[in-house]
PDB file of N, CA and C in Angstrom:
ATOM      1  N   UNK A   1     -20.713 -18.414  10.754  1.00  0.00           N
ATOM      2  CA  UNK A   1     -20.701 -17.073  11.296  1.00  0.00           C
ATOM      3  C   UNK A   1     -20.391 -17.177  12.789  1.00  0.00           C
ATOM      4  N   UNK A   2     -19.512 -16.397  13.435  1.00  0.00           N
ATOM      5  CA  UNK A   2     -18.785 -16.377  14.764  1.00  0.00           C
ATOM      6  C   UNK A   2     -20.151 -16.117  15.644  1.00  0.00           C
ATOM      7  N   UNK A   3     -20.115 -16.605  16.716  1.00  0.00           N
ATOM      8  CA  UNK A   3     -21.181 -16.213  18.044  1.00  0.00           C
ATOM      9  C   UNK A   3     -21.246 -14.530  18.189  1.00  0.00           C
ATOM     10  N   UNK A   4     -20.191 -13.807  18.248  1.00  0.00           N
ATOM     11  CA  UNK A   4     -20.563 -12.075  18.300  1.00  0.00           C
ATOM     12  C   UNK A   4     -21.232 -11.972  17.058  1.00  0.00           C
ATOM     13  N   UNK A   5     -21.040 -12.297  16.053  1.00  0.00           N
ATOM     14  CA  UNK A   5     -21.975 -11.691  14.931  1.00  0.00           C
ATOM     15  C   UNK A   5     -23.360 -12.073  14.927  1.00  0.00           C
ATOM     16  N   UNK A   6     -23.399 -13.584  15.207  1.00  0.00           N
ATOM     17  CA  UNK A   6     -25.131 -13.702  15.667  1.00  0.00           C
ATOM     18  C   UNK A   6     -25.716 -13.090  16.704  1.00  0.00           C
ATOM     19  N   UNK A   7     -24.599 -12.837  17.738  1.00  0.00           N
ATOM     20  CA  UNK A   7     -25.238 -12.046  18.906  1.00  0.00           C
ATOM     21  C   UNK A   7     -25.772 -11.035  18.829  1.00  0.00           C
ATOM     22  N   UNK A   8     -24.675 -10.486  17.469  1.00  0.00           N
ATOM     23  CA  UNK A   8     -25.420  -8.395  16.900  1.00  0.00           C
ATOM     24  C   UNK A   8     -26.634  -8.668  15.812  1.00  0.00           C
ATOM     25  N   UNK A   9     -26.762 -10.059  15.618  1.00  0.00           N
ATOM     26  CA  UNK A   9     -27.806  -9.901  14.813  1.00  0.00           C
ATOM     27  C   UNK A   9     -27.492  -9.739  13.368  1.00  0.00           C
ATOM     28  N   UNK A  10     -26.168  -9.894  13.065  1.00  0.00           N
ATOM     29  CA  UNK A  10     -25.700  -9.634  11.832  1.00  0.00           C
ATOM     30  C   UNK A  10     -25.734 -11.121  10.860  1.00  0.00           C
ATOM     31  N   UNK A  11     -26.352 -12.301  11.451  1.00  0.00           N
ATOM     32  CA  UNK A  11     -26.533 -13.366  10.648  1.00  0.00           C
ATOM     33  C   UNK A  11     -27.938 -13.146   9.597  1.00  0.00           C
ATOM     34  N   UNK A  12     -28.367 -11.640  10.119  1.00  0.00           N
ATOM     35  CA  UNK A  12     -30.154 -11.690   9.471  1.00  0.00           C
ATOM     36  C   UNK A  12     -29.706 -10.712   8.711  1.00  0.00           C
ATOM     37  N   UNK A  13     -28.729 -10.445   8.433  1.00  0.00           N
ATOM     38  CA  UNK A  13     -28.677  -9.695   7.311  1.00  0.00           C
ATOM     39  C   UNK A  13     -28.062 -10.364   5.979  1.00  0.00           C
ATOM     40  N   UNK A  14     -28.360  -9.351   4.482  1.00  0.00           N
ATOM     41  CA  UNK A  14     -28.020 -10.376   3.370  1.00  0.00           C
ATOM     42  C   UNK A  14     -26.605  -9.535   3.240  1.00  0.00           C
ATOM     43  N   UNK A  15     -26.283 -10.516   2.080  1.00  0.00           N
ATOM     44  CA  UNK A  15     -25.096 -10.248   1.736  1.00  0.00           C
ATOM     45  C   UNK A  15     -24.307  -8.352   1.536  1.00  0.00           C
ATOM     46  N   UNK A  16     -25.374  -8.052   0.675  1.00  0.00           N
ATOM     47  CA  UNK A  16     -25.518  -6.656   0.112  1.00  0.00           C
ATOM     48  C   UNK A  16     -25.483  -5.561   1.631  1.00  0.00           C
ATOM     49  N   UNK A  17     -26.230  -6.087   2.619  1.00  0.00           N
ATOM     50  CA  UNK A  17     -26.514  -4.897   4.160  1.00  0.00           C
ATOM     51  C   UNK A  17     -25.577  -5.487   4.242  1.00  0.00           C
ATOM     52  N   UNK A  18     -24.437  -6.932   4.381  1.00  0.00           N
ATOM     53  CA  UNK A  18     -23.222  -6.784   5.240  1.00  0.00           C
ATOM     54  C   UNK A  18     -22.431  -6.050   4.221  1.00  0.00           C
ATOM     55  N   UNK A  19     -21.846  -6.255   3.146  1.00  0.00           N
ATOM     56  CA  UNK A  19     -21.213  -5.194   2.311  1.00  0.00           C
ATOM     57  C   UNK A  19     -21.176  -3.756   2.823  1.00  0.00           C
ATOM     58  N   UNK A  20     -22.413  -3.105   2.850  1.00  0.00           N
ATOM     59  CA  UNK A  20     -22.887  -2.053   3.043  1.00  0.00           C
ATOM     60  C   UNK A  20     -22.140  -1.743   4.481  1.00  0.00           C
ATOM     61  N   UNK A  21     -22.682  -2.945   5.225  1.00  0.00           N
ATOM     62  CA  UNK A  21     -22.221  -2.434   6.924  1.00  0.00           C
ATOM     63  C   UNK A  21     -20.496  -1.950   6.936  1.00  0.00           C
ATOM     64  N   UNK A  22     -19.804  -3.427   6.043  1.00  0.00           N
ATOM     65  CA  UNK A  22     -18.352  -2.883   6.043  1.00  0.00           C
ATOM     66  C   UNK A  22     -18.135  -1.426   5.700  1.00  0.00           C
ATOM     67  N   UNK A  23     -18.632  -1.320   4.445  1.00  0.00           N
ATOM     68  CA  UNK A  23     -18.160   0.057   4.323  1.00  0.00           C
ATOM     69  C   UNK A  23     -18.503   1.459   4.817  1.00  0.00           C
ATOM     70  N   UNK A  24     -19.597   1.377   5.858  1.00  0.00           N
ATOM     71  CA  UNK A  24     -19.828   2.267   6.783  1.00  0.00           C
ATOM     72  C   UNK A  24     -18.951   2.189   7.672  1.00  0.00           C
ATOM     73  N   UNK A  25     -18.585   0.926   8.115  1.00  0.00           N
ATOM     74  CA  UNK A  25     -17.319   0.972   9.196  1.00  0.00           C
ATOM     75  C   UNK A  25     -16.150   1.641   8.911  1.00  0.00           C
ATOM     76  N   UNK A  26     -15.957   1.248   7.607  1.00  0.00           N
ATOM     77  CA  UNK A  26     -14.778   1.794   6.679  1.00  0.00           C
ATOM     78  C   UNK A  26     -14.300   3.310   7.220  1.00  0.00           C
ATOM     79  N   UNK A  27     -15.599   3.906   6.207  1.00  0.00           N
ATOM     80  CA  UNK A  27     -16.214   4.762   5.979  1.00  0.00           C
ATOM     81  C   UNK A  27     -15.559   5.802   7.635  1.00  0.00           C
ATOM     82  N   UNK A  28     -16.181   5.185   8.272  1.00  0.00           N
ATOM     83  CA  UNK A  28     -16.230   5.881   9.723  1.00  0.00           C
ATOM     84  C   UNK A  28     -14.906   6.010  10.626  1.00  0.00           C
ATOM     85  N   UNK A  29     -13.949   4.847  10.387  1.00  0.00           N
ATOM     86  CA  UNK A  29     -12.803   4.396  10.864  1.00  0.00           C
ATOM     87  C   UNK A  29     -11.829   5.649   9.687  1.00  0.00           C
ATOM     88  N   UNK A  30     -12.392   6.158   8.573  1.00  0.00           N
ATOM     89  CA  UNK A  30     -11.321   7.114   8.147  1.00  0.00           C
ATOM     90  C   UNK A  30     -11.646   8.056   8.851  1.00  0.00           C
ATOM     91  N   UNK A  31     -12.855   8.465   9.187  1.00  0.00           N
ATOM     92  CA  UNK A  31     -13.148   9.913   9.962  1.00  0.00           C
ATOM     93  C   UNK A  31     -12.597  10.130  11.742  1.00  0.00           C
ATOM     94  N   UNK A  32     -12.664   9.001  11.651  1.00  0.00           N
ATOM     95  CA  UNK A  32     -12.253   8.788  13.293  1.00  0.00           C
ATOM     96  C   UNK A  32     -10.952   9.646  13.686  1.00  0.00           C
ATOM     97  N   UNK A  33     -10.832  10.560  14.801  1.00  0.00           N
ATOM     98  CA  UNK A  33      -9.176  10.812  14.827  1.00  0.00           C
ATOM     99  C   UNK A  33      -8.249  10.284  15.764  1.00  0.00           C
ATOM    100  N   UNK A  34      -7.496   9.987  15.485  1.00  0.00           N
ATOM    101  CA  UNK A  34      -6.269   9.425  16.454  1.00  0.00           C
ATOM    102  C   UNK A  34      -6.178   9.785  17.562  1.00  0.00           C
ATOM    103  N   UNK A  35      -6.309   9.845  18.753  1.00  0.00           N
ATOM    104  CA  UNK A  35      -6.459   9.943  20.366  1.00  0.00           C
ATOM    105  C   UNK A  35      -5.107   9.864  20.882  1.00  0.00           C
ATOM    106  N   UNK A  36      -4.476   9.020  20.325  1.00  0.00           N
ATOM    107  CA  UNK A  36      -3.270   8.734  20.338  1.00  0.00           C
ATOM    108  C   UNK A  36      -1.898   9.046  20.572  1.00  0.00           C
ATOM    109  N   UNK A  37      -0.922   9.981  21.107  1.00  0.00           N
ATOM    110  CA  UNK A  37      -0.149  10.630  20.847  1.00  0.00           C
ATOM    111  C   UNK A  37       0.942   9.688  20.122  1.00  0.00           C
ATOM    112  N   UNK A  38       2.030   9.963  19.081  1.00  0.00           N
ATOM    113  CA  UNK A  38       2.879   9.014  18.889  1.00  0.00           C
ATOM    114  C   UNK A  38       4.076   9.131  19.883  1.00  0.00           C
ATOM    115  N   UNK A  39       4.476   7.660  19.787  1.00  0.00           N
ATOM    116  CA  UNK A  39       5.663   7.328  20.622  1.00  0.00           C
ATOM    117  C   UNK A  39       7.143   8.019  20.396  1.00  0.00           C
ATOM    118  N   UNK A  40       7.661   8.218  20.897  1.00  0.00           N
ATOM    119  CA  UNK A  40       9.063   8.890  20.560  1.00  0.00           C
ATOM    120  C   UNK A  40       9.474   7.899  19.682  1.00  0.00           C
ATOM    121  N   UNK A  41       9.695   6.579  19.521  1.00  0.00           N
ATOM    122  CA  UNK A  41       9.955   5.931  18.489  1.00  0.00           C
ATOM    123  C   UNK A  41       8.985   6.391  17.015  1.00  0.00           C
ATOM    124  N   UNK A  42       8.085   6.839  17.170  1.00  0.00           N
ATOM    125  CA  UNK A  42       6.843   6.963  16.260  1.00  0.00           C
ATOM    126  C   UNK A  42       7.584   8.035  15.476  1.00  0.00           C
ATOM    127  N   UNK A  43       7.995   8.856  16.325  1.00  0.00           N
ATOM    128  CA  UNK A  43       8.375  10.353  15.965  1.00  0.00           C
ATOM    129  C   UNK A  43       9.936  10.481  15.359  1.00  0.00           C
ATOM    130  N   UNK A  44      10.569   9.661  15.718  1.00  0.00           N
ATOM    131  CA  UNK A  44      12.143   9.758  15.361  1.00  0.00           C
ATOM    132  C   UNK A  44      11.584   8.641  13.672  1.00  0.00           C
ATOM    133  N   UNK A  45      11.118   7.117  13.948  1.00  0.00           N
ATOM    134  CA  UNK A  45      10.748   6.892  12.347  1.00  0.00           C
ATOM    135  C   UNK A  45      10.355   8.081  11.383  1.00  0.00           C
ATOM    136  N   UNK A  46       9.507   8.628  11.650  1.00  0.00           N
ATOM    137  CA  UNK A  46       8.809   9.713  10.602  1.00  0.00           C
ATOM    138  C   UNK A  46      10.066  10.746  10.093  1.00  0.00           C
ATOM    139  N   UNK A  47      10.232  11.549  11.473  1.00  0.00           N
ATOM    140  CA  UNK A  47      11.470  12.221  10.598  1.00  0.00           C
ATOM    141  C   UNK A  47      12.889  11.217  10.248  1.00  0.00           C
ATOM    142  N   UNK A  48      13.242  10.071  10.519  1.00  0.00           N
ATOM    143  CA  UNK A  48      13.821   9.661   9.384  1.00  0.00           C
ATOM    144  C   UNK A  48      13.449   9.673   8.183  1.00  0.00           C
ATOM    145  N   UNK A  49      12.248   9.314   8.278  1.00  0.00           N
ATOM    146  CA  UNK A  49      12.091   8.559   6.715  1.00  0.00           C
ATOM    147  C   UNK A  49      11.356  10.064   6.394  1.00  0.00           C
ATOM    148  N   UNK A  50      11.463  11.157   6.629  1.00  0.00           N
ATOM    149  CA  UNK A  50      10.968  12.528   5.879  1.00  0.00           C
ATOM    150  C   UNK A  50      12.130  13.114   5.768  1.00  0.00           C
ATOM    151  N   UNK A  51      13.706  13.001   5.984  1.00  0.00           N
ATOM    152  CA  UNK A  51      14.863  13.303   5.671  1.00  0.00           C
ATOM    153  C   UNK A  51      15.159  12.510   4.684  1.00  0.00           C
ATOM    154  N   UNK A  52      15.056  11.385   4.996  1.00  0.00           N
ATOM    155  CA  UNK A  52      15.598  10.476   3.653  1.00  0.00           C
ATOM    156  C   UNK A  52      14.800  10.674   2.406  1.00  0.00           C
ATOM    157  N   UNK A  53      13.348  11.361   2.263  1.00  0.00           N
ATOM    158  CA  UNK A  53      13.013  11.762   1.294  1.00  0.00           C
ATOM    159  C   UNK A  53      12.785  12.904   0.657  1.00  0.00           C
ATOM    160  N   UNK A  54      13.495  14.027   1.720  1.00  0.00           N
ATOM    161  CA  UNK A  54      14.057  15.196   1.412  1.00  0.00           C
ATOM    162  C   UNK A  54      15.706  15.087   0.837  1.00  0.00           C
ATOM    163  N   UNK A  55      16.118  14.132   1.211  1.00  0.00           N
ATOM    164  CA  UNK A  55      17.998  13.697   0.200  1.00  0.00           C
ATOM    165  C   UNK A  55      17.583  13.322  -1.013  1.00  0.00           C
ATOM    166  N   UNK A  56      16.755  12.605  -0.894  1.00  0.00           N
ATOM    167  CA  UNK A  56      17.043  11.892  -2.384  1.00  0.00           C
ATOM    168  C   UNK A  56      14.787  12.094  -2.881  1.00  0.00           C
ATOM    169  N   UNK A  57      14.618  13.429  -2.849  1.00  0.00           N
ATOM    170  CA  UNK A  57      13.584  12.913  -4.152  1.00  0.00           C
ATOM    171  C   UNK A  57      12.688  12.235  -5.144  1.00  0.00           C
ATOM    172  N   UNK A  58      14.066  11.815  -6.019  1.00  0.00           N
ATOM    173  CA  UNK A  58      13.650  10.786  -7.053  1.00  0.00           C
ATOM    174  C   UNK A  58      13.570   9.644  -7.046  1.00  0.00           C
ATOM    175  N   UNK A  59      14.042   9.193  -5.206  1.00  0.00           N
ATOM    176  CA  UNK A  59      14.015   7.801  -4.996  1.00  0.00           C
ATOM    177  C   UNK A  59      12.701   7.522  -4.467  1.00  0.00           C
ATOM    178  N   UNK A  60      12.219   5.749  -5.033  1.00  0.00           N
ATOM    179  CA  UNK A  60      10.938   5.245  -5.092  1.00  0.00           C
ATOM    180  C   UNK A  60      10.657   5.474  -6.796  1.00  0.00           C
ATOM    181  N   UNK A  61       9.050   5.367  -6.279  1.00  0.00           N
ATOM    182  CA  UNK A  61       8.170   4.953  -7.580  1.00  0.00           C
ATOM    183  C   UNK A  61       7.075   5.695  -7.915  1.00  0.00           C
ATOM    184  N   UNK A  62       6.737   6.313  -9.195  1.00  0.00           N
ATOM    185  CA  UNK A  62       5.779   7.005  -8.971  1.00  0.00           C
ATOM    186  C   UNK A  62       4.500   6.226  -8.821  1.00  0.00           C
ATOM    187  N   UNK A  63       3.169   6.297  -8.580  1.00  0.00           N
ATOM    188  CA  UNK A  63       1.896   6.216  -8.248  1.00  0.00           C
ATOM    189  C   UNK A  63       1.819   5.282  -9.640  1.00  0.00           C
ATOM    190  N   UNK A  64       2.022   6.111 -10.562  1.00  0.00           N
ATOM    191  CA  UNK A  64       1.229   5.280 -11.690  1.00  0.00           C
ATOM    192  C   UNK A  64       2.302   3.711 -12.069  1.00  0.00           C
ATOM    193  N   UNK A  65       3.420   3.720 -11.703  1.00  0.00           N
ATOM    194  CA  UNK A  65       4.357   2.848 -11.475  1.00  0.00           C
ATOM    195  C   UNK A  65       4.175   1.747 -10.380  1.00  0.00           C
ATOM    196  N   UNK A  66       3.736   1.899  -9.351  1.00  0.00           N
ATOM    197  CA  UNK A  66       3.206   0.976  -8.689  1.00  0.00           C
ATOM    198  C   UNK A  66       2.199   0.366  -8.821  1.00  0.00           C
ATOM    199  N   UNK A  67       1.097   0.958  -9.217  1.00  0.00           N
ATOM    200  CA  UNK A  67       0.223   0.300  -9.878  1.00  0.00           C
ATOM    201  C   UNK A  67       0.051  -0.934 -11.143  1.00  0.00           C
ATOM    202  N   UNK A  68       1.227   0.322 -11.705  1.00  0.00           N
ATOM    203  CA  UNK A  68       1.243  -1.098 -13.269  1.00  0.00           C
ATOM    204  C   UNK A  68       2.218  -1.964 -12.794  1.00  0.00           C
ATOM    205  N   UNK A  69       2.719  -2.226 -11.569  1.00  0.00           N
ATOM    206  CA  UNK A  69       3.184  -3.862 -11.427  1.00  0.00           C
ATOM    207  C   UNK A  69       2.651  -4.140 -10.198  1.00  0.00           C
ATOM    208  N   UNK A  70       1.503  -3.633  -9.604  1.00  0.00           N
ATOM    209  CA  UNK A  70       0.619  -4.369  -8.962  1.00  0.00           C
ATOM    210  C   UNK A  70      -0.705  -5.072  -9.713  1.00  0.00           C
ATOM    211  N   UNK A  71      -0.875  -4.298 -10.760  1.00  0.00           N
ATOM    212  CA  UNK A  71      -2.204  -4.886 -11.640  1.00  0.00           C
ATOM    213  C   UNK A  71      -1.090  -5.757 -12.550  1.00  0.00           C
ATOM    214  N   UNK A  72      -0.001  -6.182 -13.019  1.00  0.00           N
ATOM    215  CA  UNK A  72       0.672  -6.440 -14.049  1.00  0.00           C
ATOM    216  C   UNK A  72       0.080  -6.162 -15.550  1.00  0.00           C
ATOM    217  N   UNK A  73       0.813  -7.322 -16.587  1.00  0.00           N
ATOM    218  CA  UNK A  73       0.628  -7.465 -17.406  1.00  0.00           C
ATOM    219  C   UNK A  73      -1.343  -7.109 -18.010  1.00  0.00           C
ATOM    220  N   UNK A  74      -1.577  -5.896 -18.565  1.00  0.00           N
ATOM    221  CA  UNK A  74      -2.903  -5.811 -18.485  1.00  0.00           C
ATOM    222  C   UNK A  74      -3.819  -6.992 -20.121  1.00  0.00           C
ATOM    223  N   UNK A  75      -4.138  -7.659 -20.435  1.00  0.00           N
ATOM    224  CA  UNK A  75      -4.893  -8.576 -21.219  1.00  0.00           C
ATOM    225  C   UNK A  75      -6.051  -8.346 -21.711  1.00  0.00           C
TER     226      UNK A  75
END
């Protein structure tokens, strides 16, 4: 375990409270909002790639399609 984590005291915890801790971080890091403004590069990517999927639609994969060849062959 790294020196900051013993330093927070996180070596006295078990497995299950660090689990737990991740997913409060998780958890919290989705609620968090972006402060951020995007970059003009940020902004010209997006509307590319939101034109290119206003041309063409049907291009890509649906949801349930990516999945079944990320889980593959199911057994």
């Amino acid at each position: 375990m790294s020196t900051t984590m013993k330093s927070l005291g996180l070596d006295r915890l078990s497995r299950a409270e660090l689990f737990q801790l991740v997913q409060d971080i998780w958890d919290e890091l989705g609620t968090a909002e972006e402060v951020r403004p995007l970059t003009p590069t940020e902004e010209l990517l997006i509307d590319e790639r939101l034109a290119a999927a206003d041309a063409n639609p049907n291009a890509g994969s649906s949801w349930d399609e990516v999945k079944a060849r990320l889980l593959g062959p199911q057994r």
